[in-house]
PDB file of N, CA and C in Angstrom:
ATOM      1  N   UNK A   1       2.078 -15.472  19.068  1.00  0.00           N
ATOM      2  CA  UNK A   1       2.499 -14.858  17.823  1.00  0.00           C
ATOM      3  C   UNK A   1       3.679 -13.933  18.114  1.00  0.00           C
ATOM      4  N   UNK A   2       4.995 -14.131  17.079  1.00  0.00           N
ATOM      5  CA  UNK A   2       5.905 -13.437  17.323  1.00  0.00           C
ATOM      6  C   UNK A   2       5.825 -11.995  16.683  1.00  0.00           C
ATOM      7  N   UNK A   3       5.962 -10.591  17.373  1.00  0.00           N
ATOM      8  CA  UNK A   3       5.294  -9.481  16.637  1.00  0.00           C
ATOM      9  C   UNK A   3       7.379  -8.613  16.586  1.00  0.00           C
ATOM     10  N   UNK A   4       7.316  -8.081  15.437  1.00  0.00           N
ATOM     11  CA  UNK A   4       8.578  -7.394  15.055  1.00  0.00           C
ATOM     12  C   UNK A   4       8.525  -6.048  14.853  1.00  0.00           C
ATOM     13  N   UNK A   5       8.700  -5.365  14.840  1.00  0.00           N
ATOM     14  CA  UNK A   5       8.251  -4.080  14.757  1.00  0.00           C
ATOM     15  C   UNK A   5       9.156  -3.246  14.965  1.00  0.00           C
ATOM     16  N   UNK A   6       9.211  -2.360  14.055  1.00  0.00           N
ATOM     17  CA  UNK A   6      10.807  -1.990  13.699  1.00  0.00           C
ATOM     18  C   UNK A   6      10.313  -0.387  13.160  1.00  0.00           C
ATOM     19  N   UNK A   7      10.795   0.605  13.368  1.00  0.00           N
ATOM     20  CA  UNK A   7      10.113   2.052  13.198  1.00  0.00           C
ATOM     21  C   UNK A   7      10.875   2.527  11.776  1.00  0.00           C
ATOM     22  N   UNK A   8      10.476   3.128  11.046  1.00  0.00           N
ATOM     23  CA  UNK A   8      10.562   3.095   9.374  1.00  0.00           C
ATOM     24  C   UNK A   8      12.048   4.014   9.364  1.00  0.00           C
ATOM     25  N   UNK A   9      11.648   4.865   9.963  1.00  0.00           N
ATOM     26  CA  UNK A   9      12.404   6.295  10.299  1.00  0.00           C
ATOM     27  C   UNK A   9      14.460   5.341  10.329  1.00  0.00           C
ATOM     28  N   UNK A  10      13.965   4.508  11.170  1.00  0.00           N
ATOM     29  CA  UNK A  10      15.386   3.950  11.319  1.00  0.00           C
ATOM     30  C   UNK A  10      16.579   3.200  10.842  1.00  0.00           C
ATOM     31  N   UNK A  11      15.427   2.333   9.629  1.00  0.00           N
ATOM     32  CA  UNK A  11      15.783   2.017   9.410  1.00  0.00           C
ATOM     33  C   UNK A  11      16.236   2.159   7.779  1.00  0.00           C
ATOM     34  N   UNK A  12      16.462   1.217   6.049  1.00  0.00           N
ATOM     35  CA  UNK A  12      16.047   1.464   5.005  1.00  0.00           C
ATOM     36  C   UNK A  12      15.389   0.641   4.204  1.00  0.00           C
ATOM     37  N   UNK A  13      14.875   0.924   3.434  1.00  0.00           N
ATOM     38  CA  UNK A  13      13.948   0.187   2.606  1.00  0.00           C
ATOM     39  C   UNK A  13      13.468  -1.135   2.292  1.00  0.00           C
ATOM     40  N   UNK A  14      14.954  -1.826   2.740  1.00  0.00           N
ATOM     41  CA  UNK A  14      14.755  -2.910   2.526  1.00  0.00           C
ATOM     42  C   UNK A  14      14.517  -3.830   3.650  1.00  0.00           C
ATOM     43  N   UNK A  15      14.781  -3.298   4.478  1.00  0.00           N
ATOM     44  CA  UNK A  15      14.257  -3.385   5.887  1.00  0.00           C
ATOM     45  C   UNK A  15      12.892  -3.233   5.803  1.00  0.00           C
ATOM     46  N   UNK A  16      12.437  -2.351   5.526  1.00  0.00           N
ATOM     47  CA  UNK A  16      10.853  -1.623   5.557  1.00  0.00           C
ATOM     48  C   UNK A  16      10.200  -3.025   5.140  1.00  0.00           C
ATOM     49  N   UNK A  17      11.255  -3.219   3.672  1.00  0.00           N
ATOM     50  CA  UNK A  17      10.056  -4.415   2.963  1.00  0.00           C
ATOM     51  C   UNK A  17       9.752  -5.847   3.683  1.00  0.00           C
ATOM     52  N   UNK A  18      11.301  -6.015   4.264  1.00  0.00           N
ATOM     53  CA  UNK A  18      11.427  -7.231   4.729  1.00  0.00           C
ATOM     54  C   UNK A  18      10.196  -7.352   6.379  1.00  0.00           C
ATOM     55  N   UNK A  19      10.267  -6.481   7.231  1.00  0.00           N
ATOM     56  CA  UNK A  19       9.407  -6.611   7.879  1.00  0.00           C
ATOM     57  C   UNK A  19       7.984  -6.271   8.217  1.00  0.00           C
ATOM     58  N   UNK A  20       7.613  -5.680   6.819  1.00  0.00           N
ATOM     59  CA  UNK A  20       6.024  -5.402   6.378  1.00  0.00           C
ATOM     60  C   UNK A  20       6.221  -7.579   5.848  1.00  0.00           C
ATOM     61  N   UNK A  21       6.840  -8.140   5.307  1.00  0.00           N
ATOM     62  CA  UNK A  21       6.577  -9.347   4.861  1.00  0.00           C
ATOM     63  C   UNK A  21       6.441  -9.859   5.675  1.00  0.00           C
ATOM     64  N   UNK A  22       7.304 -10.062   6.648  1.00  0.00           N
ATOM     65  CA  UNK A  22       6.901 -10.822   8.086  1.00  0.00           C
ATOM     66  C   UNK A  22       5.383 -10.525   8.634  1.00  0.00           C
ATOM     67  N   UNK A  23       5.331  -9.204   8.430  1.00  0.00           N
ATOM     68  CA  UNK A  23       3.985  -8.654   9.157  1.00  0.00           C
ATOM     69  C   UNK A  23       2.988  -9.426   9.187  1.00  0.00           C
ATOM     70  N   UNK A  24       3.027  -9.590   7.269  1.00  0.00           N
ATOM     71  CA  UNK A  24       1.901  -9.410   6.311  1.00  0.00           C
ATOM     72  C   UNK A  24       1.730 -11.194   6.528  1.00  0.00           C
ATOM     73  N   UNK A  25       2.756 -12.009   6.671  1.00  0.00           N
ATOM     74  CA  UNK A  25       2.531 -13.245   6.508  1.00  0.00           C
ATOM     75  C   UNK A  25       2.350 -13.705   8.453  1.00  0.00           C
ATOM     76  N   UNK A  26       2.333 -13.077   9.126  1.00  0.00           N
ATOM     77  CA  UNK A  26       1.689 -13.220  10.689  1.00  0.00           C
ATOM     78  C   UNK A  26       0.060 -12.627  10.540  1.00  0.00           C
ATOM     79  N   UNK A  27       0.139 -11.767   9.752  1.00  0.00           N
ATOM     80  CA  UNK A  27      -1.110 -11.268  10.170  1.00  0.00           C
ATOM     81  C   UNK A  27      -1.458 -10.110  10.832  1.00  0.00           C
ATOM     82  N   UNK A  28      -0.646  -9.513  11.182  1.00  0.00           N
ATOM     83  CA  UNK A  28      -0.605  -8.965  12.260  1.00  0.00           C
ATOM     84  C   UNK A  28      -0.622  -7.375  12.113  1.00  0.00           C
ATOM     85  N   UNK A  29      -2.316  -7.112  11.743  1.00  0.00           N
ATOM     86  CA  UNK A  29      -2.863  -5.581  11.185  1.00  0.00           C
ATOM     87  C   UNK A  29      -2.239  -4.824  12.496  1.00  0.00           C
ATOM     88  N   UNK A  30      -2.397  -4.825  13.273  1.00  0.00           N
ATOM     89  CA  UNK A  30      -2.172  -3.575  14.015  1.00  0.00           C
ATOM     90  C   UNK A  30      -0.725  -3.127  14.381  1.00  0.00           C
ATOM     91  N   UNK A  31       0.325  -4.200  14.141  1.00  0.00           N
ATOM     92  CA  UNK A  31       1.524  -4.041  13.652  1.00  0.00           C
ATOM     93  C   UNK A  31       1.745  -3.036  12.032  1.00  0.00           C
ATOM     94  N   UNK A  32       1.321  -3.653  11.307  1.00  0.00           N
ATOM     95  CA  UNK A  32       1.404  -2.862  10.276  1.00  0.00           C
ATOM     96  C   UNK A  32       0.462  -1.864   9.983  1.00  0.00           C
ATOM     97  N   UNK A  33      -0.498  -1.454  10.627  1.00  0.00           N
ATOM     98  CA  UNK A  33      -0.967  -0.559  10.615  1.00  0.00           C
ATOM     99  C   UNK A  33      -0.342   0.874  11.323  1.00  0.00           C
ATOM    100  N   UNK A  34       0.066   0.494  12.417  1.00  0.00           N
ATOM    101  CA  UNK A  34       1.165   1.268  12.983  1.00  0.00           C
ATOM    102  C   UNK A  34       2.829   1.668  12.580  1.00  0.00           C
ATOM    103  N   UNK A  35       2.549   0.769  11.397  1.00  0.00           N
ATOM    104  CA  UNK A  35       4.263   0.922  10.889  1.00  0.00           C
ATOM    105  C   UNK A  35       3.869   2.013   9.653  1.00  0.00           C
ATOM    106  N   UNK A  36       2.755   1.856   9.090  1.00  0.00           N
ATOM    107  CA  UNK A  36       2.464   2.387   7.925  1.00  0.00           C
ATOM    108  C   UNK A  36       1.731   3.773   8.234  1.00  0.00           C
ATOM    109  N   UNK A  37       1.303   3.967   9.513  1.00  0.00           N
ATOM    110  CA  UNK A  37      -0.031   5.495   9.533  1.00  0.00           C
ATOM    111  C   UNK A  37       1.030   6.316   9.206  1.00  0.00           C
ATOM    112  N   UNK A  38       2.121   7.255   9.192  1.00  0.00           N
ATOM    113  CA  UNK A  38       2.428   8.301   8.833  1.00  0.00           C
ATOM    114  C   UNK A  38       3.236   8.326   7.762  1.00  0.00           C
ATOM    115  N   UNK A  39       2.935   6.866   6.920  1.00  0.00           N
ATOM    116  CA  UNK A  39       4.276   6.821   5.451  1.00  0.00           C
ATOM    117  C   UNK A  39       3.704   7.652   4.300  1.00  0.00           C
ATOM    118  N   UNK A  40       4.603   8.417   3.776  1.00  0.00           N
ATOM    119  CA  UNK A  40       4.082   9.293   2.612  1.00  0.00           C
ATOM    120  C   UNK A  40       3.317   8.643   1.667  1.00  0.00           C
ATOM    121  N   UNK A  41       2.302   8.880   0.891  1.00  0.00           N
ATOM    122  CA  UNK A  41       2.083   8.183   0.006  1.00  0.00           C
ATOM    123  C   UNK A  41       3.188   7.827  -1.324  1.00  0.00           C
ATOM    124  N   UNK A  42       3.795   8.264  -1.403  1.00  0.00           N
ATOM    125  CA  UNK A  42       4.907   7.738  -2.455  1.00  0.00           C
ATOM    126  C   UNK A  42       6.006   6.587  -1.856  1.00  0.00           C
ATOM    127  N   UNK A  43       6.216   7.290  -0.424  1.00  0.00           N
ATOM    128  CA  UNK A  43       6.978   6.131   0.237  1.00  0.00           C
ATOM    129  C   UNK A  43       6.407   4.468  -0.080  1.00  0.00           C
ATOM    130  N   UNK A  44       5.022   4.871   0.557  1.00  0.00           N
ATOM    131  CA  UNK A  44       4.512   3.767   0.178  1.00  0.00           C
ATOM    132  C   UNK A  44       4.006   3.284  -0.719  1.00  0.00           C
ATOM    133  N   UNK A  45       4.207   4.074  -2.092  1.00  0.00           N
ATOM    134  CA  UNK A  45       4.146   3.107  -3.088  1.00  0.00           C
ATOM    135  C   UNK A  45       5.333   2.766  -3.555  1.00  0.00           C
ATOM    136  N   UNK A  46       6.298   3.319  -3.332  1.00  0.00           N
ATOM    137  CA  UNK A  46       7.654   2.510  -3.302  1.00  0.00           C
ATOM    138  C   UNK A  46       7.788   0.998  -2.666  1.00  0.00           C
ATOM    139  N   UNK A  47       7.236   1.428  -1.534  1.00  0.00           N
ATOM    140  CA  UNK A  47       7.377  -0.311  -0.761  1.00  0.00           C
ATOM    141  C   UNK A  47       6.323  -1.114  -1.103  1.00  0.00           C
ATOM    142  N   UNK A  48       5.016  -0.767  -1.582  1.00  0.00           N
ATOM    143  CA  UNK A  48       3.814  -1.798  -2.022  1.00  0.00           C
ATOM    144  C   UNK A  48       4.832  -2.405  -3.531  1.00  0.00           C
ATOM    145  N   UNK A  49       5.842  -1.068  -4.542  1.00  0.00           N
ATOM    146  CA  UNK A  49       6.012  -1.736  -5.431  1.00  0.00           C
ATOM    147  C   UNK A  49       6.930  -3.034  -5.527  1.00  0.00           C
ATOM    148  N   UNK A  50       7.856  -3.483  -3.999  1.00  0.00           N
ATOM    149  CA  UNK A  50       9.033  -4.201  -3.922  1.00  0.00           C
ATOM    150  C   UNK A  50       7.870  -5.489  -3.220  1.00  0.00           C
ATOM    151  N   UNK A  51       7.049  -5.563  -2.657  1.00  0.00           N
ATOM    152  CA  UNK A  51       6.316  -6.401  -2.333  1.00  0.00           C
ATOM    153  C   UNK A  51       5.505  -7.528  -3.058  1.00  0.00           C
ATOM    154  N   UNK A  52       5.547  -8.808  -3.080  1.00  0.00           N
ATOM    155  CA  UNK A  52       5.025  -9.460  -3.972  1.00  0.00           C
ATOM    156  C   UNK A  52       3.278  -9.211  -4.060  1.00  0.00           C
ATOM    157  N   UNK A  53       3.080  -9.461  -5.043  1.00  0.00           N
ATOM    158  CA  UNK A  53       1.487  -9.132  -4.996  1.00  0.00           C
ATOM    159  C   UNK A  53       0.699  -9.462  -3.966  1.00  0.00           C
ATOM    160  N   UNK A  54       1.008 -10.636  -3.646  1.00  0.00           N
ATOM    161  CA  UNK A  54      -0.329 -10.802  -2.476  1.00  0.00           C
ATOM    162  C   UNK A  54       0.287 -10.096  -1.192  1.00  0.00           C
ATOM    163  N   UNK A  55       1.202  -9.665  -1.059  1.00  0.00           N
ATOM    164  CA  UNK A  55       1.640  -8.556   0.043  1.00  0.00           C
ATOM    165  C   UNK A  55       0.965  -7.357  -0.328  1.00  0.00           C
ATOM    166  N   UNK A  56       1.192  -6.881  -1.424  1.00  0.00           N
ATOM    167  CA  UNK A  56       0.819  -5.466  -1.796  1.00  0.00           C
ATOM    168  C   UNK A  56      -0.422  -5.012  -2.012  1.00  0.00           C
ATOM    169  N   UNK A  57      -1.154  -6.107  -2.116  1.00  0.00           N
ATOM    170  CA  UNK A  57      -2.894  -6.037  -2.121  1.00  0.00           C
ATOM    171  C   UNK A  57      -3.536  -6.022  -0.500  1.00  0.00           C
ATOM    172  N   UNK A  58      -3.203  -6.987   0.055  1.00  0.00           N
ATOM    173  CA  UNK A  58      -2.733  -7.189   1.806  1.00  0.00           C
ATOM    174  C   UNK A  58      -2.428  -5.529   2.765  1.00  0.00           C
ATOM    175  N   UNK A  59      -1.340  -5.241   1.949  1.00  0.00           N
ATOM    176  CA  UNK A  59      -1.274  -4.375   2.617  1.00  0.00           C
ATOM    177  C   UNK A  59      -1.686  -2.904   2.136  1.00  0.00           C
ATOM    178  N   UNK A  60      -2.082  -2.882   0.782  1.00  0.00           N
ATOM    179  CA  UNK A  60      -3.203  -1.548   0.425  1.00  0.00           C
ATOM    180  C   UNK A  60      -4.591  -1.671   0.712  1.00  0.00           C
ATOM    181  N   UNK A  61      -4.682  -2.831   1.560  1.00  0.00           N
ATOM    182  CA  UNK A  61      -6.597  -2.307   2.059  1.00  0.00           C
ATOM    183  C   UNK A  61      -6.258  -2.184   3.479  1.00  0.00           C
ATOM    184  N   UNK A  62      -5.171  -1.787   3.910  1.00  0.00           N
ATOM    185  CA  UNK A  62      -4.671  -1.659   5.574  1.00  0.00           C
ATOM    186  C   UNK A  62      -4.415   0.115   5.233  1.00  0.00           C
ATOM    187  N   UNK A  63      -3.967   0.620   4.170  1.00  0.00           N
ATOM    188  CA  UNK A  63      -3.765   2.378   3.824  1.00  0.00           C
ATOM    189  C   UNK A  63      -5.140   2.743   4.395  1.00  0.00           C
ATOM    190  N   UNK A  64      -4.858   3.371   5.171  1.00  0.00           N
ATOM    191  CA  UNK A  64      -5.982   4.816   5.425  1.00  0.00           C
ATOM    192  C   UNK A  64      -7.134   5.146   3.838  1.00  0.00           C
ATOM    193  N   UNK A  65      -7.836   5.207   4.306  1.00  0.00           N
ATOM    194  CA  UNK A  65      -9.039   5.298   2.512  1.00  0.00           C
ATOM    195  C   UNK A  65      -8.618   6.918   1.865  1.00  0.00           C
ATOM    196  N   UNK A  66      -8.048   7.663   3.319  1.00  0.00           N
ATOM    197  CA  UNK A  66      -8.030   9.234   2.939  1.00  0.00           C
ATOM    198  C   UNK A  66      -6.840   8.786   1.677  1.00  0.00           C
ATOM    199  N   UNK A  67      -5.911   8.017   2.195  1.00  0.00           N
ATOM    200  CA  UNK A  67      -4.408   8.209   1.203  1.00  0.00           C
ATOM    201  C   UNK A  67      -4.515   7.158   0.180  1.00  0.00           C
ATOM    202  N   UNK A  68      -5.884   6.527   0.144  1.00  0.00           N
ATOM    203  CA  UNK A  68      -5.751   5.648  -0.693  1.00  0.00           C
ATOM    204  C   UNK A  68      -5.276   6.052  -2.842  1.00  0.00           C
ATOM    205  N   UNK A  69      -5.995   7.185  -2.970  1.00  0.00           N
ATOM    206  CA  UNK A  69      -5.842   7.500  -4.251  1.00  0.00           C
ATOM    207  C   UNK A  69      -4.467   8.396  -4.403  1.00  0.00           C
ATOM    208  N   UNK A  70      -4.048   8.738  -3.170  1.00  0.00           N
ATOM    209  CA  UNK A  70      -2.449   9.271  -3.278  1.00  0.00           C
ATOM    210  C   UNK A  70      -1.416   8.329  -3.696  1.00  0.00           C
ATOM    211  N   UNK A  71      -1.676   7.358  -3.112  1.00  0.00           N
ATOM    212  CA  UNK A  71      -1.110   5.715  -2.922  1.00  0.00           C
ATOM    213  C   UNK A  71      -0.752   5.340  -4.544  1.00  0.00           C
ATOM    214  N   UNK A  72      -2.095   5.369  -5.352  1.00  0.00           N
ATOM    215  CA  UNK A  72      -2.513   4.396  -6.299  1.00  0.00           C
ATOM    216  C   UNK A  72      -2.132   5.217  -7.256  1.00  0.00           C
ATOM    217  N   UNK A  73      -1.955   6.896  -7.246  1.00  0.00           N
ATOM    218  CA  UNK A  73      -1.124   7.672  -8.517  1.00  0.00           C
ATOM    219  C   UNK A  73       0.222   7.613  -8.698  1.00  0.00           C
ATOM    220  N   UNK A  74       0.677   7.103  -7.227  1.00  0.00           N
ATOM    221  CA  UNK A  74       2.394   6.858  -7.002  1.00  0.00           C
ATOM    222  C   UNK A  74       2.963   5.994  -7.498  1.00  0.00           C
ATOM    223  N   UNK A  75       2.185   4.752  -7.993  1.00  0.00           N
ATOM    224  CA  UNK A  75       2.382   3.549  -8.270  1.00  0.00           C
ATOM    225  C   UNK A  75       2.977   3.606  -9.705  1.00  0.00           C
ATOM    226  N   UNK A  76       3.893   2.227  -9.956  1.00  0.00           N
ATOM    227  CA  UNK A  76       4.161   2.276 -10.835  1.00  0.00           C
ATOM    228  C   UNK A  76       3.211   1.438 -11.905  1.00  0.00           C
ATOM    229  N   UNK A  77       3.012   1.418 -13.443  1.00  0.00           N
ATOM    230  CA  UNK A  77       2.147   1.203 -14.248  1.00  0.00           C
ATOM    231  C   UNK A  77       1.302  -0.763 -13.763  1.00  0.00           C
ATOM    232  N   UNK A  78       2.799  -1.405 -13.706  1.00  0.00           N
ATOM    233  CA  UNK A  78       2.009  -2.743 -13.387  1.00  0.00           C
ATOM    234  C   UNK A  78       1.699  -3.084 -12.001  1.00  0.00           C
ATOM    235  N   UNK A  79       2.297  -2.216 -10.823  1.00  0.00           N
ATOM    236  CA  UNK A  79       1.756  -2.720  -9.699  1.00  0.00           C
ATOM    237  C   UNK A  79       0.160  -1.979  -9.840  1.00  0.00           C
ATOM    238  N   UNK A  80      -0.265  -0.478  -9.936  1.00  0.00           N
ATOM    239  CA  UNK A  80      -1.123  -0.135 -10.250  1.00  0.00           C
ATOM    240  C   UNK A  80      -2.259  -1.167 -11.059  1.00  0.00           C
ATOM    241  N   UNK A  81      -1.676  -1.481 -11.877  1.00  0.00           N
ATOM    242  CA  UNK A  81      -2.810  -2.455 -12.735  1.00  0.00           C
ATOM    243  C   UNK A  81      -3.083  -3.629 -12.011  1.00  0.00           C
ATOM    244  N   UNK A  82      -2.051  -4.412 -11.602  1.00  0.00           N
ATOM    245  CA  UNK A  82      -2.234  -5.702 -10.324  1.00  0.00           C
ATOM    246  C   UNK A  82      -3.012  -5.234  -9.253  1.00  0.00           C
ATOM    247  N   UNK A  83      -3.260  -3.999  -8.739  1.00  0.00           N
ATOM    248  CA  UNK A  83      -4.004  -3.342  -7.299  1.00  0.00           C
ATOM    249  C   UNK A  83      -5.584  -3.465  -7.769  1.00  0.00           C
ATOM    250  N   UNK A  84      -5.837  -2.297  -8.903  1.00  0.00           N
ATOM    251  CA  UNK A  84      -7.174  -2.380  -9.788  1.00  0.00           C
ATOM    252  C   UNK A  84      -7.736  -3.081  -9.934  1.00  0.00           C
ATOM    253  N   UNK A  85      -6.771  -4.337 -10.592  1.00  0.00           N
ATOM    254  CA  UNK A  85      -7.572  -5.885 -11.352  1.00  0.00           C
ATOM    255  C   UNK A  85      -8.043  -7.022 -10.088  1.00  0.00           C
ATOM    256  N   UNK A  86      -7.350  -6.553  -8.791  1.00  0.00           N
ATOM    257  CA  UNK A  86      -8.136  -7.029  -7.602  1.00  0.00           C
ATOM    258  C   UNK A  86      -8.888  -6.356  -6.424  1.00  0.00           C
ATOM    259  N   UNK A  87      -9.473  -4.989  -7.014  1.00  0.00           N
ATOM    260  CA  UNK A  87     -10.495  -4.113  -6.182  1.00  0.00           C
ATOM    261  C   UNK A  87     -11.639  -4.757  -6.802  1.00  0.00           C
ATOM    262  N   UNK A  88     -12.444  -4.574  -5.414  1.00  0.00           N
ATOM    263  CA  UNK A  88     -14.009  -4.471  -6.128  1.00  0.00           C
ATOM    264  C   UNK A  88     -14.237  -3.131  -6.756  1.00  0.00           C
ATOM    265  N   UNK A  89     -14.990  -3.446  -7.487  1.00  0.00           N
ATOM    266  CA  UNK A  89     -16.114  -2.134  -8.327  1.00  0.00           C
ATOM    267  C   UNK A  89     -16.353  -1.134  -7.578  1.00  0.00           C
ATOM    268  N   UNK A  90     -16.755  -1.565  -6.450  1.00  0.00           N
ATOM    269  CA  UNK A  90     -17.234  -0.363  -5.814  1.00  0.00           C
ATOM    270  C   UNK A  90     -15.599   0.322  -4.743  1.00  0.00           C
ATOM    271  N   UNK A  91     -14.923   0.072  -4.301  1.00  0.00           N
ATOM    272  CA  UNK A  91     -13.863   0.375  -4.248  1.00  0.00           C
ATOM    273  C   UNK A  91     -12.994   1.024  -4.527  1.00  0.00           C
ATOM    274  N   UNK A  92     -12.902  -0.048  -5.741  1.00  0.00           N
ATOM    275  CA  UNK A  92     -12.413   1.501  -7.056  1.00  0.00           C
ATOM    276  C   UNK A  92     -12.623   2.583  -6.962  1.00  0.00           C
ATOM    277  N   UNK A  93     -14.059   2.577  -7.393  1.00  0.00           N
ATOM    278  CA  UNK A  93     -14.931   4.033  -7.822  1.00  0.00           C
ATOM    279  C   UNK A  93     -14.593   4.794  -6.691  1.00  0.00           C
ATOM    280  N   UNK A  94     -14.911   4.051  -5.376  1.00  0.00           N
ATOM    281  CA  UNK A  94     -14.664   5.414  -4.439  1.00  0.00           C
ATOM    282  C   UNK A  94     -13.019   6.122  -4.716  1.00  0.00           C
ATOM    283  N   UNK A  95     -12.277   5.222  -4.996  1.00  0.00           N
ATOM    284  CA  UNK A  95     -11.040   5.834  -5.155  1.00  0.00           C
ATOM    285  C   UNK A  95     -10.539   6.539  -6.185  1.00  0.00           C
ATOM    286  N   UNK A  96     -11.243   6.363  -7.346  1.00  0.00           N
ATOM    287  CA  UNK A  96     -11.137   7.222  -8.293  1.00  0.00           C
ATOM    288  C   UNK A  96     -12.144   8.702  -8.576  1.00  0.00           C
ATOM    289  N   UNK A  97     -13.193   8.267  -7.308  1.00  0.00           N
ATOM    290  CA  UNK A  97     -13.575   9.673  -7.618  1.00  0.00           C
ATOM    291  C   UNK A  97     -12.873  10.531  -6.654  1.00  0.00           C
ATOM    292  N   UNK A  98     -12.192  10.707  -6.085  1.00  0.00           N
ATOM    293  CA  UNK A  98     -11.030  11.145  -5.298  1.00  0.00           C
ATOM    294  C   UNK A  98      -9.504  11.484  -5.701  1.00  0.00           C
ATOM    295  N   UNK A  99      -9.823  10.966  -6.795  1.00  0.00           N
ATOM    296  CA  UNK A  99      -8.113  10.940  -7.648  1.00  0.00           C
ATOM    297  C   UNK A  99      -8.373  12.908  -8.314  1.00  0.00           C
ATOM    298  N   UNK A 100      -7.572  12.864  -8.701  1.00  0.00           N
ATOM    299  CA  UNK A 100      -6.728  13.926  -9.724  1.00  0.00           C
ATOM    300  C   UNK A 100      -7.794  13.417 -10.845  1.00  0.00           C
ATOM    301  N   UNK A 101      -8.698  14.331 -12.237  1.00  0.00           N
ATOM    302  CA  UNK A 101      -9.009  13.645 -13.038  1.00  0.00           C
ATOM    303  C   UNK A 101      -8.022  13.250 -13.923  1.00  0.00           C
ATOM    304  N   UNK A 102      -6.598  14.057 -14.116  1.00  0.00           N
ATOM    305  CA  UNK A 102      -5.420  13.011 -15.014  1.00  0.00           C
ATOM    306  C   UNK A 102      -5.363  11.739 -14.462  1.00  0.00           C
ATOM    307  N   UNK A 103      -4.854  11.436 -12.795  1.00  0.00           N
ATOM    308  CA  UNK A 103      -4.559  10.601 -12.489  1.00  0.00           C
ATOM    309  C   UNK A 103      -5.767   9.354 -12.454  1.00  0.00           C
ATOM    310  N   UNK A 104      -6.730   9.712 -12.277  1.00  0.00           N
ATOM    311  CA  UNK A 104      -8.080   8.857 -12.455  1.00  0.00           C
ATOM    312  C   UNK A 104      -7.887   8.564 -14.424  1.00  0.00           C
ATOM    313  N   UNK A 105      -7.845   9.357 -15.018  1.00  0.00           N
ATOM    314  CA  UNK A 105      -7.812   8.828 -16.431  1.00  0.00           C
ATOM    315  C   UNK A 105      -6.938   8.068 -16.521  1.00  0.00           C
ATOM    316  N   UNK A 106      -5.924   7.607 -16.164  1.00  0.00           N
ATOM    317  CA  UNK A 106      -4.855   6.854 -16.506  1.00  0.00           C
ATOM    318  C   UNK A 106      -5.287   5.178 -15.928  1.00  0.00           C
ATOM    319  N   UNK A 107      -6.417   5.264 -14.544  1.00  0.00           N
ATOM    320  CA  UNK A 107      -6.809   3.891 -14.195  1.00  0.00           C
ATOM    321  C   UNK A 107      -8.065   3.759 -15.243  1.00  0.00           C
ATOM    322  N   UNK A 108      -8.759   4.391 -15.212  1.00  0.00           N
ATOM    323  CA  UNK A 108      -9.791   4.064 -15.975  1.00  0.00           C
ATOM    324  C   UNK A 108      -9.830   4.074 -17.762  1.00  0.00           C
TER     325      UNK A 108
END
């Protein structure tokens, strides 16, 4: 397996996206797990939002669970709703009882 790995800091965004896609379509969690542990949560909902869905679902159950509801308030209205409409139930909930209650009212 060919692994790419490219440090965020260096590069820009579209970079970011292009080789989280490679990542995401190798497989290759501990690559992107390491590209992603210190991205802001807004950063990264910037880049989950340029990602096609099955990237961006892919790569929001690889977020840390702590940053998960930081993640999911950053989002914009339809990637947010595309993330939701493929959590489990129980998933969710953990993540919304963790939210902001504005920001939890707005998923639920």
């Amino acid at each position: 397996m060919k692994t790419r790995v490219v440090y965020m800091e260096a590069i820009d965004q579209k970079e970011i996206v292009e080789n989280i896609s490679f990542l995401v379509a190798e497989k290759d969690v501990p690559a992107l797990k390491n590209l992603i542990v210190d991205t802001h949560p807004a950063d990264m909902a910037a880049i989950l939002q340029e990602l096609n869905e099955d990237e961006c679902i892919y790569l929001f159950h690889l977020i840390d669970p702590e940053y998960t509801p930081d993640v999911l308030s950053e989002l914009d209205e339809v990637t947010r709703e595309d993330i939701v409409s493929r959590l489990a139930t129980s998933h969710l909930t953990e993540i919304v009882e963790e939210m902001d209650s504005d920001d939890a009212a707005d998923i639920i």
